[in-house]
Protein backbone atom coordinates (compact mmCIF):
# COMPACT_ATOMS: atom_id res chain seq x y z
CA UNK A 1 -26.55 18.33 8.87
CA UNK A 2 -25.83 19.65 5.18
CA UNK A 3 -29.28 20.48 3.57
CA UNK A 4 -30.39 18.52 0.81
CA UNK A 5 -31.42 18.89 -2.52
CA UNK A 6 -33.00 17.27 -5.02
CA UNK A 7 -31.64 14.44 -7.71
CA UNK A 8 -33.05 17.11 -10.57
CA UNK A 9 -31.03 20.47 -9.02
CA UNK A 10 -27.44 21.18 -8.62
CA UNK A 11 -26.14 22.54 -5.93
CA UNK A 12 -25.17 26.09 -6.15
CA UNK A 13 -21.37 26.15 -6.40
CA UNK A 14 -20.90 28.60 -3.21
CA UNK A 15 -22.94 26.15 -0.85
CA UNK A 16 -22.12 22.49 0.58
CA UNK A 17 -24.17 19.98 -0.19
CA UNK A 18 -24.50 16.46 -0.98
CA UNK A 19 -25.12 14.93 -4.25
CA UNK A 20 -28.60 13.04 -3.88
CA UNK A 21 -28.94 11.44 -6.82
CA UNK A 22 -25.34 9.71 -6.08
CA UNK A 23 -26.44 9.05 -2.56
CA UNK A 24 -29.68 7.56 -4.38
CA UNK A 25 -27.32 5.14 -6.62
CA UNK A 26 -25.35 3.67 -3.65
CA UNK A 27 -28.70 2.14 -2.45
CA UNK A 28 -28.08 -0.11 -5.87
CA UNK A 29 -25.98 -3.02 -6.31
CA UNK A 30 -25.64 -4.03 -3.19
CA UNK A 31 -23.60 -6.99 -3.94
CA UNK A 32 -20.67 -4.64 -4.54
CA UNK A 33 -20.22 -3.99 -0.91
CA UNK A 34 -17.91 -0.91 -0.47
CA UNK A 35 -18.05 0.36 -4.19
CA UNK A 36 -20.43 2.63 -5.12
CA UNK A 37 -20.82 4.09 -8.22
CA UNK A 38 -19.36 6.82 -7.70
CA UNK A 39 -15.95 5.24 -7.71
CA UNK A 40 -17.07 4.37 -11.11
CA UNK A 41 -13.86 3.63 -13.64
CA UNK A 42 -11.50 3.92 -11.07
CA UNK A 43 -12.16 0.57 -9.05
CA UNK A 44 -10.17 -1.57 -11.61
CA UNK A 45 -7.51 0.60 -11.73
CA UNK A 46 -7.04 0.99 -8.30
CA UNK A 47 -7.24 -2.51 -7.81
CA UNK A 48 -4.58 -2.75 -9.88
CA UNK A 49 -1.99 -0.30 -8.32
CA UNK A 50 -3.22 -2.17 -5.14
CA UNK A 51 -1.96 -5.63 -6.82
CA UNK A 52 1.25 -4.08 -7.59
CA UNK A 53 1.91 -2.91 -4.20
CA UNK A 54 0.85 -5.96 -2.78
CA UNK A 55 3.52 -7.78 -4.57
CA UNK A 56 5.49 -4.90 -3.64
CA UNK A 57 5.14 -6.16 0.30
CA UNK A 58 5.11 -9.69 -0.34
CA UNK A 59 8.86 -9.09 -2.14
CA UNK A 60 9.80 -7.29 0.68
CA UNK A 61 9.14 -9.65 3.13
CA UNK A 62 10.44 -12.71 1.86
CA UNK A 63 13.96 -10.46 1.35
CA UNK A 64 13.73 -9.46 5.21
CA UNK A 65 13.14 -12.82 6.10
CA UNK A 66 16.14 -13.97 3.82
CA UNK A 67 17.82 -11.39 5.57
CA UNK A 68 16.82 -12.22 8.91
CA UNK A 69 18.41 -15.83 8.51
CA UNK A 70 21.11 -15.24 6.65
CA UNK A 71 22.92 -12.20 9.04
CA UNK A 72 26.16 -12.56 10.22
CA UNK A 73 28.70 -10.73 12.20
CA UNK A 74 28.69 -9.15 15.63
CA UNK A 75 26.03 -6.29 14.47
CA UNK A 76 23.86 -9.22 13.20
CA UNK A 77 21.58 -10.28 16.15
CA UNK A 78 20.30 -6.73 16.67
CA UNK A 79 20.13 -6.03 12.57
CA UNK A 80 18.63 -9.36 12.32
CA UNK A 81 16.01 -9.02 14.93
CA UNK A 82 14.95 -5.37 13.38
CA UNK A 83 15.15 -7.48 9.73
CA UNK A 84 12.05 -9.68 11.03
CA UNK A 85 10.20 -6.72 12.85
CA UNK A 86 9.61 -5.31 9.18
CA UNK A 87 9.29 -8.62 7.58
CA UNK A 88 5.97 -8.70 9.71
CA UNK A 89 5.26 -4.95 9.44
CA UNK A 90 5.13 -5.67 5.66
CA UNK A 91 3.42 -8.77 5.55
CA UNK A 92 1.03 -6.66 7.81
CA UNK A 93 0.64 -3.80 4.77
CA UNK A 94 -0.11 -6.94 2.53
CA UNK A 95 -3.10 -8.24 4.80
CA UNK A 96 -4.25 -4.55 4.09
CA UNK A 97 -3.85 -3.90 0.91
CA UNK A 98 -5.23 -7.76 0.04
CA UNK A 99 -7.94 -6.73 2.35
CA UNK A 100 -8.75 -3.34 0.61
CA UNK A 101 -8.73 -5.09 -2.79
CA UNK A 102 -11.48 -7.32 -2.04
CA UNK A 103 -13.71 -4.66 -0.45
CA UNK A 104 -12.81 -2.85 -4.20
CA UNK A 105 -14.43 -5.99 -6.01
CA UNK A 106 -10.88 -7.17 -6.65
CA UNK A 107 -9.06 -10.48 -6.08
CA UNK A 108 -5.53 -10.12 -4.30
CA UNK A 109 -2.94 -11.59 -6.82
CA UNK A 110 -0.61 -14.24 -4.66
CA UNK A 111 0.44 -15.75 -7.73
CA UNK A 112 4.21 -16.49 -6.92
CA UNK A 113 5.61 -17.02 -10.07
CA UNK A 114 4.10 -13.08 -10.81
CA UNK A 115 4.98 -11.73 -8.08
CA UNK A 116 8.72 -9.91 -9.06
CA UNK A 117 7.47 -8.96 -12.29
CA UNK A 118 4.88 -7.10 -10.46
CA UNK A 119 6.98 -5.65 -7.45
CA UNK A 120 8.25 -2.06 -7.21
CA UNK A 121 11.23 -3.35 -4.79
CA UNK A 122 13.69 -6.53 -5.76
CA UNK A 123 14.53 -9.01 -3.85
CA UNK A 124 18.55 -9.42 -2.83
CA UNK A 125 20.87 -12.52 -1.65
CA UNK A 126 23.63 -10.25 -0.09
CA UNK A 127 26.04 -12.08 2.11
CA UNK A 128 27.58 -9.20 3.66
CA UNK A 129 25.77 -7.27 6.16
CA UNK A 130 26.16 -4.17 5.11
CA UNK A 131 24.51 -4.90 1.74
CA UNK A 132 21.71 -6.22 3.36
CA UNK A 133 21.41 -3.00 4.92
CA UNK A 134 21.71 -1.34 1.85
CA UNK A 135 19.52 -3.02 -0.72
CA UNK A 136 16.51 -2.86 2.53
CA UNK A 137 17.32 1.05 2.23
CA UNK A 138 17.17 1.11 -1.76
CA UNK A 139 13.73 -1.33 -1.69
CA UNK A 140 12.31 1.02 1.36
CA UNK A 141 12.75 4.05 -0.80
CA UNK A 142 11.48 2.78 -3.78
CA UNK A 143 8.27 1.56 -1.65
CA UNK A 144 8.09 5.29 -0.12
CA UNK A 145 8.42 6.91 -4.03
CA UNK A 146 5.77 4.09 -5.32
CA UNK A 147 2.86 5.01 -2.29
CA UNK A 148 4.17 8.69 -2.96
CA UNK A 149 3.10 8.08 -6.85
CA UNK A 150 0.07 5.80 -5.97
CA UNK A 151 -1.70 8.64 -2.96
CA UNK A 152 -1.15 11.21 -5.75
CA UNK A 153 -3.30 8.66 -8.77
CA UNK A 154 -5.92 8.18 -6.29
CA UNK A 155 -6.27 11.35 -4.57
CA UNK A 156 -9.75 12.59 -3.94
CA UNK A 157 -11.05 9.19 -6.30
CA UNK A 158 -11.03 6.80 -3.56
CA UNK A 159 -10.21 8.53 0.21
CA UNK A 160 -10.26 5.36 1.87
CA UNK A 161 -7.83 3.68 -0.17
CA UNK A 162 -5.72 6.93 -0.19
CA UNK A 163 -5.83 7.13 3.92
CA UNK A 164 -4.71 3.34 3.65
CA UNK A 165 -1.77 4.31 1.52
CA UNK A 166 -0.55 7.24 3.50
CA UNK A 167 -0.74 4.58 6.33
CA UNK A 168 1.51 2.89 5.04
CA UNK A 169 3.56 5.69 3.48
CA UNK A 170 4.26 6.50 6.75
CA UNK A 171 5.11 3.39 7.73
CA UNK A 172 7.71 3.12 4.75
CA UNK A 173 9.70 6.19 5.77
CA UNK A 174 10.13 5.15 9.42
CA UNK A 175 11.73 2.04 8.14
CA UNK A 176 14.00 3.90 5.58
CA UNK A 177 14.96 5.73 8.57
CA UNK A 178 15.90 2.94 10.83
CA UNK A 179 18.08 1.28 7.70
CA UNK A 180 19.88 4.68 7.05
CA UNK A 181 20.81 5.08 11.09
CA UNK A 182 22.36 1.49 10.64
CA UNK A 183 24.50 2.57 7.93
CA UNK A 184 25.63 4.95 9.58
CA UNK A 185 25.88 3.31 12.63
């Protein structure tokens, strides 16, 4: 276990240690639940990117779903079916993030009539299957550059959040992936 020190000395910048007066200030405020003060300014801006991506997801799944319903042609049932899979992968990332922003302090912002002024990603009424395709592909690599952005902003200022991001970074390229095999395919 790292040794500890008192709130009055600094550590000694070639030693680990924890910082016990911060450790001390966590034990205030306890209806803040997660935040401690050491997050300090950055809780209400990282609620904020949160909001945004949050939005972000909820876009994304009502296009899928559009999608979804709206395929045609003889690729459509398989397309279609992997259309849906994502529509609930996202609306999964929005539980998440929604969940996140309320152990931040935040409140999630459903607001429908805000919610494509707020998005990263559009949504799209293509006809044509290919489009579909397409404009999933363009909104999936928007959402990969906007986590890319958002783990950088947050970095080392709130690891949780970051870890949640990366998450669903992650999750973001596989289905960029997937839509650029169907292109091709």
């Amino acid at each position: 276990m790292p040794a500890k020190t008192s709130s009055s000395s600094a550590p000694a910048a070639d030693t680990l240690r924890l910082d016990e007066g911060a450790i001390d200030r966590a034990r205030s405020s306890l209806d803040d639940g997660a935040v401690t003060p050491s997050l300090g300014p950055w809780s209400e801006q990282i609620v904020a990117l949160l909001n945004d991506a949050l939005a972000t997801e909820l876009v994304c799944v009502l296009r899928y779903k559009r999608h979804h319903f709206t395929a045609h042609g003889l690729a459509s049932p398989k397309i279609a079916e992997e259309f849906m899979v994502h529509a609930q992968e996202e609306a999964g990332h929005a539980d998440r993030l929604a969940e996140r922003i309320v152990q931040l302090g935040g409140k999630p912002d459903f607001h429908p009539t805000k919610l494509l002024h707020r998005s990263h990603a559009d949504y799209d009424e293509s006809d044509d299957l290919k489009a579909m395709v397409r404009a999933n592909l363009v909104a999936e690599r928007v959402a990969v550059e906007s986590y890319r952005q958002m783990i950088a902003l947050v970095a080392d200022k709130d690891p949780t959040t970051r870890r949640l991001l990366e998450d669903i970074l992650g999750d973001e390229e596989e289905h960029a992936d997937e839509l650029a095999d169907m292109l091709e395919g």
